[in-house]
C-alpha atoms as a PDB file:
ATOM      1  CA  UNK A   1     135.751 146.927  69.243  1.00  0.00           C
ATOM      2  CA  UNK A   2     133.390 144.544  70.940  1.00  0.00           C
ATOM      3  CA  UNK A   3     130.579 143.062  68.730  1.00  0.00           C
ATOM      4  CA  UNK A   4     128.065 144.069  71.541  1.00  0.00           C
ATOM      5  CA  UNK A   5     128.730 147.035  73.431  1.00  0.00           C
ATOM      6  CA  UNK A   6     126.375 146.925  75.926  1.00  0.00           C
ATOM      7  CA  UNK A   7     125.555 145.420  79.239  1.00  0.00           C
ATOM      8  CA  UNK A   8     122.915 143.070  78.222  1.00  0.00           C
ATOM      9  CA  UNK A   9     120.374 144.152  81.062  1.00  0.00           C
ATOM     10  CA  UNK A  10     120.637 147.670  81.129  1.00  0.00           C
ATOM     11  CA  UNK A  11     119.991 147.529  77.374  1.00  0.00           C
ATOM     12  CA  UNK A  12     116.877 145.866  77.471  1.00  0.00           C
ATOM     13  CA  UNK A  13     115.627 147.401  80.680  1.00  0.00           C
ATOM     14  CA  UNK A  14     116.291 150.646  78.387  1.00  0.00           C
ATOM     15  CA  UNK A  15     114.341 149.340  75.503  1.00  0.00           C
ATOM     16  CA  UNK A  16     111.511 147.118  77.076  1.00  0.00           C
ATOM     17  CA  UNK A  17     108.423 149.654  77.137  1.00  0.00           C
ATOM     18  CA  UNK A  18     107.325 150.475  80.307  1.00  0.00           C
ATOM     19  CA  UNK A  19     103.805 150.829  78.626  1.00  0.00           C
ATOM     20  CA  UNK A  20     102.836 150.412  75.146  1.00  0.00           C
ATOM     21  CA  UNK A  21     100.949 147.133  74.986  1.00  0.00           C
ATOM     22  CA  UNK A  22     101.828 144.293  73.893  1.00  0.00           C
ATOM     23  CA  UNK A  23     102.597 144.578  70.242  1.00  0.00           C
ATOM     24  CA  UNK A  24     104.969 147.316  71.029  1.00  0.00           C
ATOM     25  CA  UNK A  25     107.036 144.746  73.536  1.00  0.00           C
ATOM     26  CA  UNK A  26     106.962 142.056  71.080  1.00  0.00           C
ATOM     27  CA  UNK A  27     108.335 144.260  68.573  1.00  0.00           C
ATOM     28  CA  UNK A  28     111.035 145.504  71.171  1.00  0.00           C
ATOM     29  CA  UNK A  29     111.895 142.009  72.305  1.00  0.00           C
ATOM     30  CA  UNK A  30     112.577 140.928  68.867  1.00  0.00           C
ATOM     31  CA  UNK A  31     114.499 143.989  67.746  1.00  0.00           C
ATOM     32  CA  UNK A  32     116.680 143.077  71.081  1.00  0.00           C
ATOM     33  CA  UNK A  33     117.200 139.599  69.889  1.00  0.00           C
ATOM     34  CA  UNK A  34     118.156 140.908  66.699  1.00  0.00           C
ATOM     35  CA  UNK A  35     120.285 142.872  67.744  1.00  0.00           C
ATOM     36  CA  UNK A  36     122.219 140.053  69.839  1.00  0.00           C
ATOM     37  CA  UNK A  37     122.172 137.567  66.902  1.00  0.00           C
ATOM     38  CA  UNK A  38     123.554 140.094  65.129  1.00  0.00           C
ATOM     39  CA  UNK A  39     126.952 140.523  67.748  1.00  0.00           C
ATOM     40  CA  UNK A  40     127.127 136.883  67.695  1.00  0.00           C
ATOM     41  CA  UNK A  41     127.519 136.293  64.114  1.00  0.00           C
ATOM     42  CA  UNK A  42     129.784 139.334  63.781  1.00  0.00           C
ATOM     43  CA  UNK A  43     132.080 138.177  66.507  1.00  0.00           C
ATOM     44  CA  UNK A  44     132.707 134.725  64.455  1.00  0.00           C
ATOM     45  CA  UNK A  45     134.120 136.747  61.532  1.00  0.00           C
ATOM     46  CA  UNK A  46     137.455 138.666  61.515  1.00  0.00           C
ATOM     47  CA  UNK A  47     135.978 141.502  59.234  1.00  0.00           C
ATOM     48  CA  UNK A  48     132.121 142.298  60.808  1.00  0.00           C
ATOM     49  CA  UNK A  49     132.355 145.498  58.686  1.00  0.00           C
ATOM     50  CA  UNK A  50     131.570 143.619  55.374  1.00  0.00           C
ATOM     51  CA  UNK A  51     128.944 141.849  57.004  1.00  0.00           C
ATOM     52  CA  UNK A  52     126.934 144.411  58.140  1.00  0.00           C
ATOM     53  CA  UNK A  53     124.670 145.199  54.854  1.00  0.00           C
ATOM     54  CA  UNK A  54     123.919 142.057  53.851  1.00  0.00           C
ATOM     55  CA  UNK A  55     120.013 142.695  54.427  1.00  0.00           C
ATOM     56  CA  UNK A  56     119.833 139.171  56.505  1.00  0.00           C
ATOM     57  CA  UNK A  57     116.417 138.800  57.696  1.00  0.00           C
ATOM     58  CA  UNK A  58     115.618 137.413  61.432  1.00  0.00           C
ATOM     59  CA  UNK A  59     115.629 133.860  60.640  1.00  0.00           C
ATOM     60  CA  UNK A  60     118.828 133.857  58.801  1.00  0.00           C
ATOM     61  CA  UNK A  61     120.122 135.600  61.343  1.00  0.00           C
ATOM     62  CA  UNK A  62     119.377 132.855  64.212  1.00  0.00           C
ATOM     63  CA  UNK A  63     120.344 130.139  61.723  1.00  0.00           C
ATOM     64  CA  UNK A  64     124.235 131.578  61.241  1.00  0.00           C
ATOM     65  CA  UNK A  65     124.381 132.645  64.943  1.00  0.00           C
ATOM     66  CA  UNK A  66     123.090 129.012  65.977  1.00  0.00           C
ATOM     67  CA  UNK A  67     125.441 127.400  63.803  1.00  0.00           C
ATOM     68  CA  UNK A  68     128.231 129.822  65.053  1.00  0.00           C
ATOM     69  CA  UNK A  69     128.198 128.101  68.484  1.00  0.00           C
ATOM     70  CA  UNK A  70     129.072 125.322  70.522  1.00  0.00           C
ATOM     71  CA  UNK A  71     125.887 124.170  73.016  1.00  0.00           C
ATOM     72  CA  UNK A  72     124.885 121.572  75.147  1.00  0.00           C
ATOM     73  CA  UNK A  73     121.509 120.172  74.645  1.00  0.00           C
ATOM     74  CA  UNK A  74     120.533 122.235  78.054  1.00  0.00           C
ATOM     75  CA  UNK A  75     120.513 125.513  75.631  1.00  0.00           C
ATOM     76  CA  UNK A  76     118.819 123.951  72.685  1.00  0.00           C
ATOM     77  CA  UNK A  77     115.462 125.489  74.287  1.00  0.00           C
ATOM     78  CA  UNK A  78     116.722 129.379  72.888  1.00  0.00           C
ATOM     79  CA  UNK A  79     116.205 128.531  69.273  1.00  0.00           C
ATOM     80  CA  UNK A  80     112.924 127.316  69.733  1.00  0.00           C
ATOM     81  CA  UNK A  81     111.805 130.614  72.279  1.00  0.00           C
ATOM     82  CA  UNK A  82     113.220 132.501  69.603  1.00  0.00           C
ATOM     83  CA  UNK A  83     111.671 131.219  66.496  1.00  0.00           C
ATOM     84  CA  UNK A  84     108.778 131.150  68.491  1.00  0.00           C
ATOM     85  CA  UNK A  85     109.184 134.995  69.327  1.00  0.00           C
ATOM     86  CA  UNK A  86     109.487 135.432  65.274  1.00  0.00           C
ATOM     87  CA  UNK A  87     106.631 133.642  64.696  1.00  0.00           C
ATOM     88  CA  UNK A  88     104.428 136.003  67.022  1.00  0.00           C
ATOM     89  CA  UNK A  89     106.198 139.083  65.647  1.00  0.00           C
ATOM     90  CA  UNK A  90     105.505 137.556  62.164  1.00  0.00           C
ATOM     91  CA  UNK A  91     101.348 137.042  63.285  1.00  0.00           C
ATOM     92  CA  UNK A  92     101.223 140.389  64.752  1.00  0.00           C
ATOM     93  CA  UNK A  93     102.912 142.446  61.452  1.00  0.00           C
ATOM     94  CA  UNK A  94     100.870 140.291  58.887  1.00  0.00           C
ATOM     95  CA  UNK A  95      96.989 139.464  60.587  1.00  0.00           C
ATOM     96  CA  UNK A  96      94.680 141.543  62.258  1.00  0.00           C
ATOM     97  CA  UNK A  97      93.661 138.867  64.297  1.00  0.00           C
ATOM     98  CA  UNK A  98      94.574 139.791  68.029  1.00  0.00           C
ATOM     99  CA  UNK A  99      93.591 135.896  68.671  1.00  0.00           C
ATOM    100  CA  UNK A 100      96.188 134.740  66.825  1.00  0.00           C
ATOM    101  CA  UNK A 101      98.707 137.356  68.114  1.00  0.00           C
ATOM    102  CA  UNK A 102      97.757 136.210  71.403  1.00  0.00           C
ATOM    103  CA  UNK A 103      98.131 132.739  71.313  1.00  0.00           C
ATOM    104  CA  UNK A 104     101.869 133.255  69.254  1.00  0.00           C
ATOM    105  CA  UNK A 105     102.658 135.216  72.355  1.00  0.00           C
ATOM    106  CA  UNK A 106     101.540 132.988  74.669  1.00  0.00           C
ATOM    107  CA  UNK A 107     103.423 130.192  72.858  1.00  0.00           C
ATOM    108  CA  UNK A 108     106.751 132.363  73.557  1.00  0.00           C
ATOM    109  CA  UNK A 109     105.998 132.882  77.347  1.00  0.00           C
ATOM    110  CA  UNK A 110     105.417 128.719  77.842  1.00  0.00           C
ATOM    111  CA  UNK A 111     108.413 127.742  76.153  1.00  0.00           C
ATOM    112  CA  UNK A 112     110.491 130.217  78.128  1.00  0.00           C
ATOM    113  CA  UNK A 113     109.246 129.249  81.593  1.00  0.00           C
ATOM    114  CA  UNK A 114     109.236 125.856  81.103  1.00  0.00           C
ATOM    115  CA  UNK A 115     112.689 125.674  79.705  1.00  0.00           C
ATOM    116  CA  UNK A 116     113.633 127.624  83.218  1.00  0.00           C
ATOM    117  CA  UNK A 117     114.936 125.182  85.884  1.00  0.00           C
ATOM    118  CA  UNK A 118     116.644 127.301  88.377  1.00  0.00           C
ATOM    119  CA  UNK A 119     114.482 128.793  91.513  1.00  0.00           C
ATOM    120  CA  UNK A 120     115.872 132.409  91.151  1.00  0.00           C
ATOM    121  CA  UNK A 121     115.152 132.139  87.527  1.00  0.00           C
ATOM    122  CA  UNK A 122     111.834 131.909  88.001  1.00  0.00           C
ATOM    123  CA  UNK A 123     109.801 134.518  87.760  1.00  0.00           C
ATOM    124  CA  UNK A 124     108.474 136.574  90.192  1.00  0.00           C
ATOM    125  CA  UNK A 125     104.687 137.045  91.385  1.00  0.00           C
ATOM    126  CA  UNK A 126     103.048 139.579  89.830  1.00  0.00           C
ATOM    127  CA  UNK A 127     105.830 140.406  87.084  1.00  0.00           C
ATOM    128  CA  UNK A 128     104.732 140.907  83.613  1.00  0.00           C
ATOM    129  CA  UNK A 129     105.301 137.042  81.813  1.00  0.00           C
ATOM    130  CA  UNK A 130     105.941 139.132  78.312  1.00  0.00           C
ATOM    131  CA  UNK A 131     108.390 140.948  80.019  1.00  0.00           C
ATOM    132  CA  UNK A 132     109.987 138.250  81.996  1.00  0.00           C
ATOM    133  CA  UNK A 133     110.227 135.948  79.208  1.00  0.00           C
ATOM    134  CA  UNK A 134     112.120 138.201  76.675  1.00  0.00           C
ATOM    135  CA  UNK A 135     114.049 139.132  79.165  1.00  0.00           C
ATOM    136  CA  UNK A 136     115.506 135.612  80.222  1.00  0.00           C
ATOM    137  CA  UNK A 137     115.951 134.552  76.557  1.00  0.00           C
ATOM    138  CA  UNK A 138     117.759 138.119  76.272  1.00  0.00           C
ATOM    139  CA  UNK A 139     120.270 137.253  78.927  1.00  0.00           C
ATOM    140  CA  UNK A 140     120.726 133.462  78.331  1.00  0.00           C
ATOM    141  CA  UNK A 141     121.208 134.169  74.663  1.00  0.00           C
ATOM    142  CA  UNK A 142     123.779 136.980  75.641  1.00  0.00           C
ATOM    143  CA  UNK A 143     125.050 134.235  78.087  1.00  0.00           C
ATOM    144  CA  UNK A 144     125.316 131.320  75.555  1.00  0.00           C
ATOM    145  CA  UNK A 145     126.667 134.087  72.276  1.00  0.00           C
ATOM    146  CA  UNK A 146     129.237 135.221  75.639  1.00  0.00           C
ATOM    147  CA  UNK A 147     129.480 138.467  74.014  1.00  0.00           C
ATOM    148  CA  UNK A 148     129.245 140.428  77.612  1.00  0.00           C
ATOM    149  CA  UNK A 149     128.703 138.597  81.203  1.00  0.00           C
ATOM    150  CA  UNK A 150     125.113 138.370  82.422  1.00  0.00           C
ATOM    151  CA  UNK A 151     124.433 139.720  85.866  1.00  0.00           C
ATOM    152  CA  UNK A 152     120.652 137.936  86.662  1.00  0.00           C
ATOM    153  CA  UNK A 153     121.550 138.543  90.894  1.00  0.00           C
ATOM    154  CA  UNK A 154     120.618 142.087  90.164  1.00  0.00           C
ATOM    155  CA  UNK A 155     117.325 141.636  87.850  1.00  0.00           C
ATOM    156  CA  UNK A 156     115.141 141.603  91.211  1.00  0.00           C
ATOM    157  CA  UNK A 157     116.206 145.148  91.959  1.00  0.00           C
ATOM    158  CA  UNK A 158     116.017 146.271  88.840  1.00  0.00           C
ATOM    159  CA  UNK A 159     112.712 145.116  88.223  1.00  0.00           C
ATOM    160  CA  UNK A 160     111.394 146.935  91.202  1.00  0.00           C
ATOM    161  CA  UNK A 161     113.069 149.968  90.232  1.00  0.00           C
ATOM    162  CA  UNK A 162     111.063 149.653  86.794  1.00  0.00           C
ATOM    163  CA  UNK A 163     108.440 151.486  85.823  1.00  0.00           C
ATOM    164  CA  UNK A 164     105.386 150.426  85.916  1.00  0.00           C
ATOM    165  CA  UNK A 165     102.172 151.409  84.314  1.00  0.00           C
ATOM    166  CA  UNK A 166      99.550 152.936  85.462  1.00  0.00           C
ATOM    167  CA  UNK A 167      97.506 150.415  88.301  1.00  0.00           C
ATOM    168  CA  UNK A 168      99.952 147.713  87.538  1.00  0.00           C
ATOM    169  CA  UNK A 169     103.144 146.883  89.915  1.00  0.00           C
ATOM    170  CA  UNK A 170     105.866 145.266  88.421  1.00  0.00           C
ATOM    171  CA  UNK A 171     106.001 142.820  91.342  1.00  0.00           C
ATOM    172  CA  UNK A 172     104.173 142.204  94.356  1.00  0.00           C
ATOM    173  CA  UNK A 173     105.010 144.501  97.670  1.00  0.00           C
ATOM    174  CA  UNK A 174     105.879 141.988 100.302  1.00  0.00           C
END
């Protein structure tokens, strides 16, 4: 059985709320990661099954899956986009402070789009960066833990096919 049976798009384009706010997606992006630190670290052992209750929090998690794999320096950015995703989770379970949320948040989206090189990586006018962010560090982790292939050529249609909320277009119509 595969450690991650899922198409790595299609599961967060299932998961990523189509409104909700933004404490709601940070939650979902970080129960997505979790989920795909999870399949990496369970792929490296021959017996997943006895792994599976051993109550490892987030950080443990991303510390056994990063020392599960082989990376170039080119990669190195994930671990920081996803510590930094933990520590906005972290700010937005444990302080009421929305300003603080915020700027965890925003912290995320910079590291994430300036670790992005590639033009068609880039994201697209008038996309939510929240969005766009967890879901490149989504599909570059699934890319880097190779537990299924990533398919990015088809993340501009799907993101037009996505719902949007209400007054807000997912991209711009042009």
């Amino acid at each position: 059985m595969p450690s991650y049976p899922h198409n790595p798009i299609d599961r967060f384009l299932q998961h990523y709320p189509a409104d909700g706010g933004v404490d709601l997606a940070v939650l979902r992006i970080h129960l997505l990661i979790e989920e795909l630190l999870f399949a990496i670290i369970s792929a490296r052992f021959p017996y997943p099954a006895r792994i599976e209750n051993a109550r490892l929090t987030f950080a443990q998690k991303t510390h056994l899956a990063k020392a599960s794999l082989h990376y170039d320096g080119s990669a190195g950015w994930i671990w920081g986009a996803i510590d930094a995703l933990n520590s906005a989770r972290t700010a937005m379970a444990h302080h009421l402070d929305p300003a603080r949320t915020s700027a965890k948040v925003a912290t995320f989206v910079k590291l994430v789009e300036a670790a992005v090189k590639q033009p068609h990586s880039q994201r697209p006018e008038g996309v939510d960066p929240l969005m766009w962010a967890g879901f490149i560090l989504h599909d570059e982790l699934a890319r880097l833990g190779d537990v299924e292939g990533h398919r990015r050529n088809l993340l501009a249609g799907l993101l037009i096919s996505y719902p949007a909320p209400p007054g807000k277009l997912p991209i711009n119509p042009e």
